[in-house]
N, C-alpha and C. Protein backbone atom coordinates (compact mmCIF):
# COMPACT_ATOMS: atom_id res chain seq x y z
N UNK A 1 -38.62 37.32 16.18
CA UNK A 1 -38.58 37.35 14.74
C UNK A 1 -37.21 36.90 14.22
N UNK A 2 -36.08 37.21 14.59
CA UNK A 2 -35.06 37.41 14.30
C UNK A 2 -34.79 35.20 14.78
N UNK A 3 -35.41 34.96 15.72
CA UNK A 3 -34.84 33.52 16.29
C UNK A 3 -35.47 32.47 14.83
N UNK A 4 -37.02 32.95 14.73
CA UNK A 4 -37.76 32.36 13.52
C UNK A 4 -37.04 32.96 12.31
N UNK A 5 -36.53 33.74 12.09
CA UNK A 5 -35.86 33.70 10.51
C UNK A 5 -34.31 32.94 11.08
N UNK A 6 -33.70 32.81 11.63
CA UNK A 6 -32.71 32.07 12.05
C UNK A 6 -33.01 30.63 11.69
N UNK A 7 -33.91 30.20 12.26
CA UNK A 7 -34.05 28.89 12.55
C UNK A 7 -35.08 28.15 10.89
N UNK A 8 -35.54 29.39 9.58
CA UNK A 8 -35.54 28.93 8.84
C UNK A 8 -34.34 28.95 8.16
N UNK A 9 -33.28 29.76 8.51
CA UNK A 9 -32.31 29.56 7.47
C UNK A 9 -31.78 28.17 7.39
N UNK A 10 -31.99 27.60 8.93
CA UNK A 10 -31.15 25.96 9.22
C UNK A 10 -32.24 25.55 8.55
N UNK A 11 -33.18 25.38 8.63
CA UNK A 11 -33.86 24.60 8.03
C UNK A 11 -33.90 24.73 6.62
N UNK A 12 -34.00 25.26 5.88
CA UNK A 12 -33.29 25.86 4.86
C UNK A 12 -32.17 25.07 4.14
N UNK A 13 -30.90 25.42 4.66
CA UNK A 13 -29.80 24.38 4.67
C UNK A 13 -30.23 23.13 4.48
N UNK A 14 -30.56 22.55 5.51
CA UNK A 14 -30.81 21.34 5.96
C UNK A 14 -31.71 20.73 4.43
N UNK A 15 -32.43 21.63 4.38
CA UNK A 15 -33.51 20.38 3.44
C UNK A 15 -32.56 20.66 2.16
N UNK A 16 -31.50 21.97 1.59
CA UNK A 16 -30.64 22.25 0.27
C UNK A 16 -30.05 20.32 0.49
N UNK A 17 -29.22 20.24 1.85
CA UNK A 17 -28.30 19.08 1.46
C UNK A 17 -28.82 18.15 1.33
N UNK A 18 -30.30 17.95 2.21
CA UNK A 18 -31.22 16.59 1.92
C UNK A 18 -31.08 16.73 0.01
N UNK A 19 -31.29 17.69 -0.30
CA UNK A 19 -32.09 17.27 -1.84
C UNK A 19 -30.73 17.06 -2.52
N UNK A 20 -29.82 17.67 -2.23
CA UNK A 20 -28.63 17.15 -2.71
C UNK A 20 -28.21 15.99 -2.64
N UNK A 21 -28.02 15.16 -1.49
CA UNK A 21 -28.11 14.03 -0.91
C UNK A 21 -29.05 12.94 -1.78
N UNK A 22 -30.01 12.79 -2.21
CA UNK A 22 -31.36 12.40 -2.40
C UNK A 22 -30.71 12.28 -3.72
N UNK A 23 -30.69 13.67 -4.65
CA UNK A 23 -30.41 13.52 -6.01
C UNK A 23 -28.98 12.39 -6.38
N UNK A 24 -27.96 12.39 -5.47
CA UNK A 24 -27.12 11.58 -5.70
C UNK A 24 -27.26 10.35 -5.68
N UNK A 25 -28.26 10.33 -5.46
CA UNK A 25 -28.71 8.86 -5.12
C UNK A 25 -29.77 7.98 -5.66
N UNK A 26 -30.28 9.08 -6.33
CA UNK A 26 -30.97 8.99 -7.75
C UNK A 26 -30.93 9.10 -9.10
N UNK A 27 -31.05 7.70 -9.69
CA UNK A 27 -30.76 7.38 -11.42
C UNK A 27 -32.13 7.60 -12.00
N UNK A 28 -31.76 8.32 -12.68
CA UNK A 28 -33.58 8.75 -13.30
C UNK A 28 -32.41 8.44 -14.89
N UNK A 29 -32.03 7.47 -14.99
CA UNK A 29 -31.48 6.93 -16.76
C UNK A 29 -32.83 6.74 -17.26
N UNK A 30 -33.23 7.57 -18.48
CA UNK A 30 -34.60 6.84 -19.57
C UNK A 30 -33.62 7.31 -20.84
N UNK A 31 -35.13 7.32 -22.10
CA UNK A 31 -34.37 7.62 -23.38
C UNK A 31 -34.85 9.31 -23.43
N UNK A 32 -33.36 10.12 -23.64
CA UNK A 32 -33.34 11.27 -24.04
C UNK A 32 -32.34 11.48 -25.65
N UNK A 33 -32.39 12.54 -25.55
CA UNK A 33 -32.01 13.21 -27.05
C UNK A 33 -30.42 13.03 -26.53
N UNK A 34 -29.99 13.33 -25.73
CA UNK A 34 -28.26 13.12 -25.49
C UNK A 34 -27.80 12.90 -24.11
N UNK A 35 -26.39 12.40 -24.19
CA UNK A 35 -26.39 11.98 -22.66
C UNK A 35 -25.14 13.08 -22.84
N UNK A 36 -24.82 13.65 -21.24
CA UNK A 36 -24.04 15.02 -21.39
C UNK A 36 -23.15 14.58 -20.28
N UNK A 37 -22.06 13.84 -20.47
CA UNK A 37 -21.00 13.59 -19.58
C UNK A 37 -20.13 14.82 -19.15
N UNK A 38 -19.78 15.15 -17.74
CA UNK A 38 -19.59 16.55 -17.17
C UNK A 38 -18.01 16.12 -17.24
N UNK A 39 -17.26 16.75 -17.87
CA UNK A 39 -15.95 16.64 -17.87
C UNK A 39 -14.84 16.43 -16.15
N UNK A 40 -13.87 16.30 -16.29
CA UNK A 40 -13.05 16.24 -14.57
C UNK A 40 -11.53 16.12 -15.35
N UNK A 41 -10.69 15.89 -14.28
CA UNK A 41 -8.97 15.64 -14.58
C UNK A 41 -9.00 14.86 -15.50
N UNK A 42 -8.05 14.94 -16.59
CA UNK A 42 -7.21 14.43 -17.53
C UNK A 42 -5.75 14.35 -17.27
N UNK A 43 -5.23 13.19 -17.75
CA UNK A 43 -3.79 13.66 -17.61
C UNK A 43 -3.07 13.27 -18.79
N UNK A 44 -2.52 13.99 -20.14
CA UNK A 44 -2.09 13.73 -21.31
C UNK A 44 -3.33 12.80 -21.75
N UNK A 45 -4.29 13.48 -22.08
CA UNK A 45 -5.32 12.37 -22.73
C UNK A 45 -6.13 11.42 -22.45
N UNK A 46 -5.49 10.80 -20.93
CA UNK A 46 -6.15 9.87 -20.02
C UNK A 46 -7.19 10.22 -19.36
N UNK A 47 -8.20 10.08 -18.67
CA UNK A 47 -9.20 10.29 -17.87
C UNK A 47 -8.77 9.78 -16.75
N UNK A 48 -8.90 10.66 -15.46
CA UNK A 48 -8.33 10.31 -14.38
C UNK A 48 -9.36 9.67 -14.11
N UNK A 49 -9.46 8.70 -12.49
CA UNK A 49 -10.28 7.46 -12.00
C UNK A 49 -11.86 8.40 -12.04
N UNK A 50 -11.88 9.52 -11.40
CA UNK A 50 -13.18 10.05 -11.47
C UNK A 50 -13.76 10.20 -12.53
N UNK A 51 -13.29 10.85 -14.17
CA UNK A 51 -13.48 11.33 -15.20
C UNK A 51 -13.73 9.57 -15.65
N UNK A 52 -13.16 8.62 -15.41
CA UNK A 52 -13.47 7.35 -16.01
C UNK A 52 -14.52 6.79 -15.88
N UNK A 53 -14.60 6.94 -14.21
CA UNK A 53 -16.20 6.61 -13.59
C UNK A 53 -17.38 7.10 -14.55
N UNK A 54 -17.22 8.44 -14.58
CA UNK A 54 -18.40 9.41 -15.38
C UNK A 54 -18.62 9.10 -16.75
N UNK A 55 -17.15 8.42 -17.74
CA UNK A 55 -17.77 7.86 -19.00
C UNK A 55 -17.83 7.13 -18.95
N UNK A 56 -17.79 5.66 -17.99
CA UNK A 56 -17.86 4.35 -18.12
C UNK A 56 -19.51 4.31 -17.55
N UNK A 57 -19.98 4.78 -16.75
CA UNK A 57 -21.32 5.24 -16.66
C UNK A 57 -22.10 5.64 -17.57
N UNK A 58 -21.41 6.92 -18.56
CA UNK A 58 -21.94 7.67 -20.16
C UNK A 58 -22.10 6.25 -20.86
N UNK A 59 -20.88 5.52 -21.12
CA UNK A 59 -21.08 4.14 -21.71
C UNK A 59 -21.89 3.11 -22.02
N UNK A 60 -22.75 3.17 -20.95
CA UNK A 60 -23.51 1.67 -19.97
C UNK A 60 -24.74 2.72 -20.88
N UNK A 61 -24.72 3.90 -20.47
CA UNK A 61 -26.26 4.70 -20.84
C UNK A 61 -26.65 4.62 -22.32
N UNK A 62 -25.21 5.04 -23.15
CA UNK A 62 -25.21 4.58 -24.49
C UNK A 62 -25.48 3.66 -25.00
N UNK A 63 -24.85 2.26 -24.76
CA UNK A 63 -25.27 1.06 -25.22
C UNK A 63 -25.86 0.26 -24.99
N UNK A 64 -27.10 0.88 -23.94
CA UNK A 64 -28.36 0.61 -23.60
C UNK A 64 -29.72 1.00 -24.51
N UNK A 65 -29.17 1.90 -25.52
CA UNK A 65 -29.87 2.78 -26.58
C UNK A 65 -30.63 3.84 -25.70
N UNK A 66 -30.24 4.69 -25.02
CA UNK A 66 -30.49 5.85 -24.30
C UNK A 66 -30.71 6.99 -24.77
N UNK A 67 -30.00 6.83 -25.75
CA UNK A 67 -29.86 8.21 -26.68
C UNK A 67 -28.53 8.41 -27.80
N UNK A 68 -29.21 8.65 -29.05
CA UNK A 68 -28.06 8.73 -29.97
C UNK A 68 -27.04 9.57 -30.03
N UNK A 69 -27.02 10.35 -29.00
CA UNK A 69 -25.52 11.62 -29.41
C UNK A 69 -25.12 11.17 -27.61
N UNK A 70 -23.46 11.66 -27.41
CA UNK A 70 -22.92 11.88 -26.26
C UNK A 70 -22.35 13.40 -26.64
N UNK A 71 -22.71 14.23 -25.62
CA UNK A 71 -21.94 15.30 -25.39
C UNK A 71 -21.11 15.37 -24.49
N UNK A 72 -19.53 15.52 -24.54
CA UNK A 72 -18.69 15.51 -24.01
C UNK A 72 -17.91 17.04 -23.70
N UNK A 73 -17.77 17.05 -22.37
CA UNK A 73 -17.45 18.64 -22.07
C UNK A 73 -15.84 18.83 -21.45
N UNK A 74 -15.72 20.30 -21.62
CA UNK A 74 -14.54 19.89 -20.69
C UNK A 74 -13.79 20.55 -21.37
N UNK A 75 -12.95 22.01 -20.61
CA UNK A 75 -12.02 22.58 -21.75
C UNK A 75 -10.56 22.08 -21.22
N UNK A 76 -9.39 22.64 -21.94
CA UNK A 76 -7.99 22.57 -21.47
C UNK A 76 -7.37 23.61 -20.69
N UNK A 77 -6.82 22.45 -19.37
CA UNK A 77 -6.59 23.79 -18.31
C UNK A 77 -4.97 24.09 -19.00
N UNK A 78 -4.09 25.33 -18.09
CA UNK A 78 -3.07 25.81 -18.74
C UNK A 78 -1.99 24.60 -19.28
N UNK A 79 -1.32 24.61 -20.02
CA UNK A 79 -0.35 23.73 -20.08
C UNK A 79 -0.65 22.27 -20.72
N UNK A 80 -1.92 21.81 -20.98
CA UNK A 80 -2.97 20.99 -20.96
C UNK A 80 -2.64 21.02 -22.62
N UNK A 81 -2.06 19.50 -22.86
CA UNK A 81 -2.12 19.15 -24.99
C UNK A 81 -3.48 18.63 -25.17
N UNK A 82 -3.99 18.52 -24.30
CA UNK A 82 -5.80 17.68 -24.65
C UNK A 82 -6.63 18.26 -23.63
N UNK A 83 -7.92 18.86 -24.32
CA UNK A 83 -9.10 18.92 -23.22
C UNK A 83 -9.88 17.72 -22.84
N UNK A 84 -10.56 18.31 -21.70
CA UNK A 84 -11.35 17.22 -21.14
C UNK A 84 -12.16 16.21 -21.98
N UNK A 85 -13.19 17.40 -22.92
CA UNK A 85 -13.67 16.40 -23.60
C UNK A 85 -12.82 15.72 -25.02
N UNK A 86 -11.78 16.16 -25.22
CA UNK A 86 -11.07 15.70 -25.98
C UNK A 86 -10.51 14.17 -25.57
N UNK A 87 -10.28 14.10 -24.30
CA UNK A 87 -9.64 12.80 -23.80
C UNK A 87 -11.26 12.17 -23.54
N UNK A 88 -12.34 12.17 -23.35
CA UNK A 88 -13.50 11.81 -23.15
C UNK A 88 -14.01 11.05 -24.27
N UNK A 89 -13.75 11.78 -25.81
CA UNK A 89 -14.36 11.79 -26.70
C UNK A 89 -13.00 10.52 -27.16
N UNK A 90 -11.61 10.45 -27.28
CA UNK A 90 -10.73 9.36 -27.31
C UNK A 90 -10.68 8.22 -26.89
N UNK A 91 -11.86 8.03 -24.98
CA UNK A 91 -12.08 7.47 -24.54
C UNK A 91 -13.48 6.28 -25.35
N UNK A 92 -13.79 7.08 -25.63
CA UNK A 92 -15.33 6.41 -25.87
C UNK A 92 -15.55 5.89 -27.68
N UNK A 93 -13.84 6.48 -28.23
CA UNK A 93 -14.25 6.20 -29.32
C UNK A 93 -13.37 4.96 -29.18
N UNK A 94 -12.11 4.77 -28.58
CA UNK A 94 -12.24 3.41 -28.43
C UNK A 94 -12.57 2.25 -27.87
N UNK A 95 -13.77 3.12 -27.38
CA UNK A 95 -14.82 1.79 -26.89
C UNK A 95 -15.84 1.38 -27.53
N UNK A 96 -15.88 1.48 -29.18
CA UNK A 96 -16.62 1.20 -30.77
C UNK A 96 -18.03 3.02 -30.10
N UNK A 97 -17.69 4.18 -29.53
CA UNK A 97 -18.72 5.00 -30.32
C UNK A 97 -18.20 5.15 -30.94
N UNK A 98 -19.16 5.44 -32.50
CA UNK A 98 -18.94 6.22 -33.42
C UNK A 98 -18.69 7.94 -33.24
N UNK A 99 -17.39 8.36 -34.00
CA UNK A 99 -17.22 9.71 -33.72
C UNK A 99 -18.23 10.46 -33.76
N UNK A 100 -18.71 10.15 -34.84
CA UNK A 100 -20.30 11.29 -35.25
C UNK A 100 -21.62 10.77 -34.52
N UNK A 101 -21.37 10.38 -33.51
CA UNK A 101 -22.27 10.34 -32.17
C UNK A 101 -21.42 11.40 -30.77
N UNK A 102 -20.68 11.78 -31.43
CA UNK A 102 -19.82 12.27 -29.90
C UNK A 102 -20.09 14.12 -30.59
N UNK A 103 -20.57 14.79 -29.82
CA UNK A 103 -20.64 16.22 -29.64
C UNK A 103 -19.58 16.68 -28.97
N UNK A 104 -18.83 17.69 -28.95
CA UNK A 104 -17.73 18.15 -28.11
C UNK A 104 -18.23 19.89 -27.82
N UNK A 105 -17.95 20.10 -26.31
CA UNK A 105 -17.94 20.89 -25.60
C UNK A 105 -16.83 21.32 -25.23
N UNK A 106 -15.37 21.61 -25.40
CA UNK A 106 -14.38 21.56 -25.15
C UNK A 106 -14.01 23.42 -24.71
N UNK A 107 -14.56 23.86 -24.33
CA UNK A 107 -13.88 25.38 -24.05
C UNK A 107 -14.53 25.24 -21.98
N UNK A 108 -15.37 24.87 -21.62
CA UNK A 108 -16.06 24.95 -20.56
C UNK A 108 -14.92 24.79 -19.47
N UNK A 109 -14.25 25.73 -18.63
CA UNK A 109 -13.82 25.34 -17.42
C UNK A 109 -14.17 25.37 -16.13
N UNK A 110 -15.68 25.29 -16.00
CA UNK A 110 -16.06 24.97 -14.61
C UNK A 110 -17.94 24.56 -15.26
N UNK A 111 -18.74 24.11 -14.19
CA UNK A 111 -19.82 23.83 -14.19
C UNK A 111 -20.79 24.64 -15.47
N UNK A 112 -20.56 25.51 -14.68
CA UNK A 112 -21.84 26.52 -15.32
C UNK A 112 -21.47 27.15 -17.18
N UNK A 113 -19.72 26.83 -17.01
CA UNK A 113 -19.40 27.37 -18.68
C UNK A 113 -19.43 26.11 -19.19
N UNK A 114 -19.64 24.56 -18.47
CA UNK A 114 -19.60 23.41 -19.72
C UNK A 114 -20.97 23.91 -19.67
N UNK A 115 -22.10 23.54 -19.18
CA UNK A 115 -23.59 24.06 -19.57
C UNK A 115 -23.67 24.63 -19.74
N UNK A 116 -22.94 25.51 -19.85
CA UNK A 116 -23.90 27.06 -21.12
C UNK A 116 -23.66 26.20 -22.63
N UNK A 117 -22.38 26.23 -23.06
CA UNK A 117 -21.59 25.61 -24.24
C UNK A 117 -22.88 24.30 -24.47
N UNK A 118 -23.23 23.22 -23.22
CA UNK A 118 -23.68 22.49 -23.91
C UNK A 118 -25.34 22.74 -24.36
N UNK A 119 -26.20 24.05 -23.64
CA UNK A 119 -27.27 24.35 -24.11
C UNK A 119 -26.70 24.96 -25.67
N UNK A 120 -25.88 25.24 -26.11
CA UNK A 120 -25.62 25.69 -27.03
C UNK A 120 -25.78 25.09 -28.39
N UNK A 121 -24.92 23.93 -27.92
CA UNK A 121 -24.63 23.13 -28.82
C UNK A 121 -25.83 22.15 -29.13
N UNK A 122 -27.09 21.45 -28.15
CA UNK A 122 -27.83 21.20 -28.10
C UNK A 122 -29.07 21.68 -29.06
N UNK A 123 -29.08 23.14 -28.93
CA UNK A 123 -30.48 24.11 -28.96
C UNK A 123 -29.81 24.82 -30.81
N UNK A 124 -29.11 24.24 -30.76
CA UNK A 124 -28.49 24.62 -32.29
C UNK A 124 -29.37 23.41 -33.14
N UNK A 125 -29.23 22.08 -32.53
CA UNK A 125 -29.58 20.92 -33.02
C UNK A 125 -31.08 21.03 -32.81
N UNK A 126 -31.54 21.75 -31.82
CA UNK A 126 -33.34 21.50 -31.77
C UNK A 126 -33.50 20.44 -30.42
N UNK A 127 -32.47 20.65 -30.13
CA UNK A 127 -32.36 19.48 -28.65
C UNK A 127 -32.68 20.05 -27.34
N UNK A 128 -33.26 19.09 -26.33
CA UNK A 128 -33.46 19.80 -24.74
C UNK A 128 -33.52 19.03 -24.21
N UNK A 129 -33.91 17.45 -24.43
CA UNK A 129 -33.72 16.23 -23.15
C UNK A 129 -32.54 15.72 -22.97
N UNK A 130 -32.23 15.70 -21.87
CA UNK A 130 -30.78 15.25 -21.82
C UNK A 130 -30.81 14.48 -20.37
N UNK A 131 -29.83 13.20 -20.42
CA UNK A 131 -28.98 12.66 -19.10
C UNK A 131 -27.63 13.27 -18.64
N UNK A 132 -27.65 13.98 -17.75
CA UNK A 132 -26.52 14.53 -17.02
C UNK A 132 -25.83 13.22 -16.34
N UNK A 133 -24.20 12.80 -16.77
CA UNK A 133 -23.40 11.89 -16.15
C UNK A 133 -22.84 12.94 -15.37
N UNK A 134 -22.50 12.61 -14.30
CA UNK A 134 -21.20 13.32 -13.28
C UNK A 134 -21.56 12.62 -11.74
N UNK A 135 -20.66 12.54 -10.99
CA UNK A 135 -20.61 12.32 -9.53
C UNK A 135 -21.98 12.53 -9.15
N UNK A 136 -22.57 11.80 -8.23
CA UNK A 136 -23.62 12.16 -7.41
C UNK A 136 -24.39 13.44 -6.91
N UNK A 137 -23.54 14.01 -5.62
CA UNK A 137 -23.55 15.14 -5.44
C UNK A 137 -23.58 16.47 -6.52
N UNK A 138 -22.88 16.09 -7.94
CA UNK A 138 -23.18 17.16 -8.13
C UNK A 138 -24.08 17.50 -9.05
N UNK A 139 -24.94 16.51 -9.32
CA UNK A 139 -26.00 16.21 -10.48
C UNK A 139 -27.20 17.59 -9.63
N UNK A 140 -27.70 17.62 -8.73
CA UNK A 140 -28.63 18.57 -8.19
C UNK A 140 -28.35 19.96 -8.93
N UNK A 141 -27.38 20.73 -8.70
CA UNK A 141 -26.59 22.00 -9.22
C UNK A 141 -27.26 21.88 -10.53
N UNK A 142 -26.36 20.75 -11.26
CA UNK A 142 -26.10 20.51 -12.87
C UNK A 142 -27.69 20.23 -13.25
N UNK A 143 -28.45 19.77 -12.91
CA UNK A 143 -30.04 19.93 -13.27
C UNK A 143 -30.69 21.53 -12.91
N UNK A 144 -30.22 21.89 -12.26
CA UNK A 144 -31.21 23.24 -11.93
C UNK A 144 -30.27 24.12 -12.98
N UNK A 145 -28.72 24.24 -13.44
CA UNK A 145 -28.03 25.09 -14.67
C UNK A 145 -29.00 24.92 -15.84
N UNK A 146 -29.29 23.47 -15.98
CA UNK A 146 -29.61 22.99 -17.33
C UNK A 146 -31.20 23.72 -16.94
N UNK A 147 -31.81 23.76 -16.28
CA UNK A 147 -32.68 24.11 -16.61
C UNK A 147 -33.43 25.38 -16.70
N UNK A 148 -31.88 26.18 -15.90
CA UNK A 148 -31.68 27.39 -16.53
C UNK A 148 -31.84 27.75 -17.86
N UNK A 149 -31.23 27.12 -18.76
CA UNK A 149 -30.43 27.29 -19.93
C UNK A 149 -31.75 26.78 -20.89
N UNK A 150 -32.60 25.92 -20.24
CA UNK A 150 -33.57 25.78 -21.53
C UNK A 150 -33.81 24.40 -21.43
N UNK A 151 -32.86 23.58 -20.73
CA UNK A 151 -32.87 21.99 -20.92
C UNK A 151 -34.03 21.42 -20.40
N UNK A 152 -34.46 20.41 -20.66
CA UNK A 152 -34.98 18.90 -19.94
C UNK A 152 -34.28 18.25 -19.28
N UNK A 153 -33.62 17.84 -18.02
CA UNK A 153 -32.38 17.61 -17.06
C UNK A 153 -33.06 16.30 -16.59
N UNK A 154 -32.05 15.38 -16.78
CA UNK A 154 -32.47 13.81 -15.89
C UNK A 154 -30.96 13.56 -15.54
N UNK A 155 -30.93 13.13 -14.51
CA UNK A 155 -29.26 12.70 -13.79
C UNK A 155 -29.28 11.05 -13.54
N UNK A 156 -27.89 10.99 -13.69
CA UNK A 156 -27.36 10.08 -13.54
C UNK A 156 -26.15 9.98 -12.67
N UNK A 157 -26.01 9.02 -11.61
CA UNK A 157 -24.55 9.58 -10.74
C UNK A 157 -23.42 8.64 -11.24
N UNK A 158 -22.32 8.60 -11.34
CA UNK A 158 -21.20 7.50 -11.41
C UNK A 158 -21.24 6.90 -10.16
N UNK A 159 -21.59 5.58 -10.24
CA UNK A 159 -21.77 4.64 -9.43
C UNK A 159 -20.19 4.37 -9.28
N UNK A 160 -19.43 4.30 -9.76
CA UNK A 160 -18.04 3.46 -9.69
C UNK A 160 -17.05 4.97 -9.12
N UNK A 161 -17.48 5.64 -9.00
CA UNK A 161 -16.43 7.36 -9.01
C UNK A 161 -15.54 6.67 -7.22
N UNK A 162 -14.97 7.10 -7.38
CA UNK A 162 -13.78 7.15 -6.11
C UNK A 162 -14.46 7.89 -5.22
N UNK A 163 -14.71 8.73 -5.33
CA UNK A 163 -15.85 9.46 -4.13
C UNK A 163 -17.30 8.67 -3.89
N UNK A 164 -16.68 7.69 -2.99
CA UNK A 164 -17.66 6.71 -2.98
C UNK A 164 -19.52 7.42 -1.82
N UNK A 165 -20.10 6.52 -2.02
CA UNK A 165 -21.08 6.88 -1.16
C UNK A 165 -20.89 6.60 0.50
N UNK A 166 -21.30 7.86 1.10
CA UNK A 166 -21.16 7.41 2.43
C UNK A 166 -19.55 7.46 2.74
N UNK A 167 -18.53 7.68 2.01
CA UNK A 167 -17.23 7.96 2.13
C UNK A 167 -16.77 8.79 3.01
N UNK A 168 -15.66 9.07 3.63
CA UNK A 168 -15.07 10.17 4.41
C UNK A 168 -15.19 11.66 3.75
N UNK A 169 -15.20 11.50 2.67
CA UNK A 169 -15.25 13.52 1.43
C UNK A 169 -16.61 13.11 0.96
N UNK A 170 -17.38 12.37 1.05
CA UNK A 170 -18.79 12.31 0.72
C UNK A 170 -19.70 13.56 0.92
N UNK A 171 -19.74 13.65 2.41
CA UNK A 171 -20.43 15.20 3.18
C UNK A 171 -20.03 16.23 3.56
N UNK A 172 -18.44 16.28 2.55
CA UNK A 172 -17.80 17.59 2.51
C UNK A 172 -18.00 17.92 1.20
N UNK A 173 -18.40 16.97 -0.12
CA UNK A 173 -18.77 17.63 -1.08
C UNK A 173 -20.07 17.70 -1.45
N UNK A 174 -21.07 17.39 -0.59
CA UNK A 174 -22.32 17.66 -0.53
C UNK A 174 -22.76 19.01 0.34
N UNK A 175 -21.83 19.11 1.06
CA UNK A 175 -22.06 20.86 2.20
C UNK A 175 -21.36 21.55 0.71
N UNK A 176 -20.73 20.90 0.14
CA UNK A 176 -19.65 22.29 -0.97
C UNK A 176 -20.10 22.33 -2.04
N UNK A 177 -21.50 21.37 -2.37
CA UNK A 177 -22.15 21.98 -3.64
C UNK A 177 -23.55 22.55 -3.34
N UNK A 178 -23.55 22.55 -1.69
CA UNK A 178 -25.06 23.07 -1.45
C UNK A 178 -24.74 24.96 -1.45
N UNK A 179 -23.49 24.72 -0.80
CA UNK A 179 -22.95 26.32 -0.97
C UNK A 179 -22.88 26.87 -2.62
N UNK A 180 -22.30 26.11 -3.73
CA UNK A 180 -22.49 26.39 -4.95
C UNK A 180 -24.17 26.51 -5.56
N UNK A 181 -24.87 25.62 -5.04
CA UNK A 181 -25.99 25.80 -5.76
C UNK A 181 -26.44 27.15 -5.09
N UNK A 182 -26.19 27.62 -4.15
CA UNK A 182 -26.54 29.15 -3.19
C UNK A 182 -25.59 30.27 -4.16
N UNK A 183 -25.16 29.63 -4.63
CA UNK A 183 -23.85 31.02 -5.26
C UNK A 183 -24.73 31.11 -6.77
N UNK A 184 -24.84 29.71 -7.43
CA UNK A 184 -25.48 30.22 -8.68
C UNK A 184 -26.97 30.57 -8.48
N UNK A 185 -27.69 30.25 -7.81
CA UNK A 185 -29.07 31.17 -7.26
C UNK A 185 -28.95 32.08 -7.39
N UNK A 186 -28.14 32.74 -6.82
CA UNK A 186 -27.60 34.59 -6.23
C UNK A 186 -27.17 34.89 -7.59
N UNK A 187 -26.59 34.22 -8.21
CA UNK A 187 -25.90 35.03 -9.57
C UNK A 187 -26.60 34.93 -10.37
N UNK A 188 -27.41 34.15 -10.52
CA UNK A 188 -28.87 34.37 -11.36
C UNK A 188 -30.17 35.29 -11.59
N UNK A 189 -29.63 35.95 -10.32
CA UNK A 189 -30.88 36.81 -10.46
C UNK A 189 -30.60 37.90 -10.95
């Protein structure tokens, strides 16, 4: 008994990182109510190479007519003159969005507090379909929060992110969000 519950836990595992794996690797871009770019490093306002990837991706989704609002997340860590989505929302407005297409999420400092903030801000408006921008790997997590919270969840990965596919930190951050999606399971219940 003890070898058969063992040997589902690997299996178990095994199929968490397949679907993790799988989801990164899957663009399910259609037309939703907003596209919800997941905030990352800033530095004075800038979007670091990852955080660029994720709105230059938000970008491509936008001016494809994907959806009329961007929600931009992302609070200010200590010391920090601009939040995430503050440098997000700077980013994209000078790339011709209009401000009053940009939603701001700006208090969220990790996964699960930008998605709460952005079911918030959403479900205020009467909203629930949404494109999740962020890294590959971590779109799986970020669809099962959102759909915690009430959402309609479709992902999108940053194709251009520095954490490339198949990379050397590729299947160290796919084992490290299969362990997170196990942590918010557990804290969910």
């Amino acid at each position: 008994m003890i070898v058969f519950a063992g040997m589902l836990s690997i299996l178990g595992g095994v199929s968490l990182v397949a679907a993790i794996y799988w989801q990164s690797r899957t663009d399910q871009t259609r037309p939703v109510e907003a596209i919800v770019v997941l905030g990352a490093a800033q530095y004075n306002g800038q979007p670091g190479p990852v955080f660029r990837a994720r709105l230059v991706e938000t970008l491509a989704a936008y001016e494809a007519g994907n959806a009329p609002l961007i929600v931009v997340t992302g609070g200010r860590a200590s010391g920090d003159q601009y939040s995430e989505a503050e440098a997000a929302q700077a980013f994209l407005v000078e790339r011709g969005v209009p401000s009053g297409a940009i939603l701001l999420e700006n208090t969220g400092r990790d996964s699960w507090q930008s998605m709460s903030g952005v079911a918030e801000v959403l479900q205020a408006r009467g909203l629930k379909r949404v494109l999740l921008v962020s890294d590959g790997f971590h779109l799986f997590r970020l669809k099962l929060m959102a759909r915690d919270l009430g959402l309609e969840p479709y992902g999108s990965p940053a194709t251009t992110s520095p954490i490339r596919r198949g990379g050397p930190t590729e299947l160290e951050y796919v084992v490290r969000e299969a362990g997170a999606v196990l942590e918010h399971v557990i804290s969910r219940r």
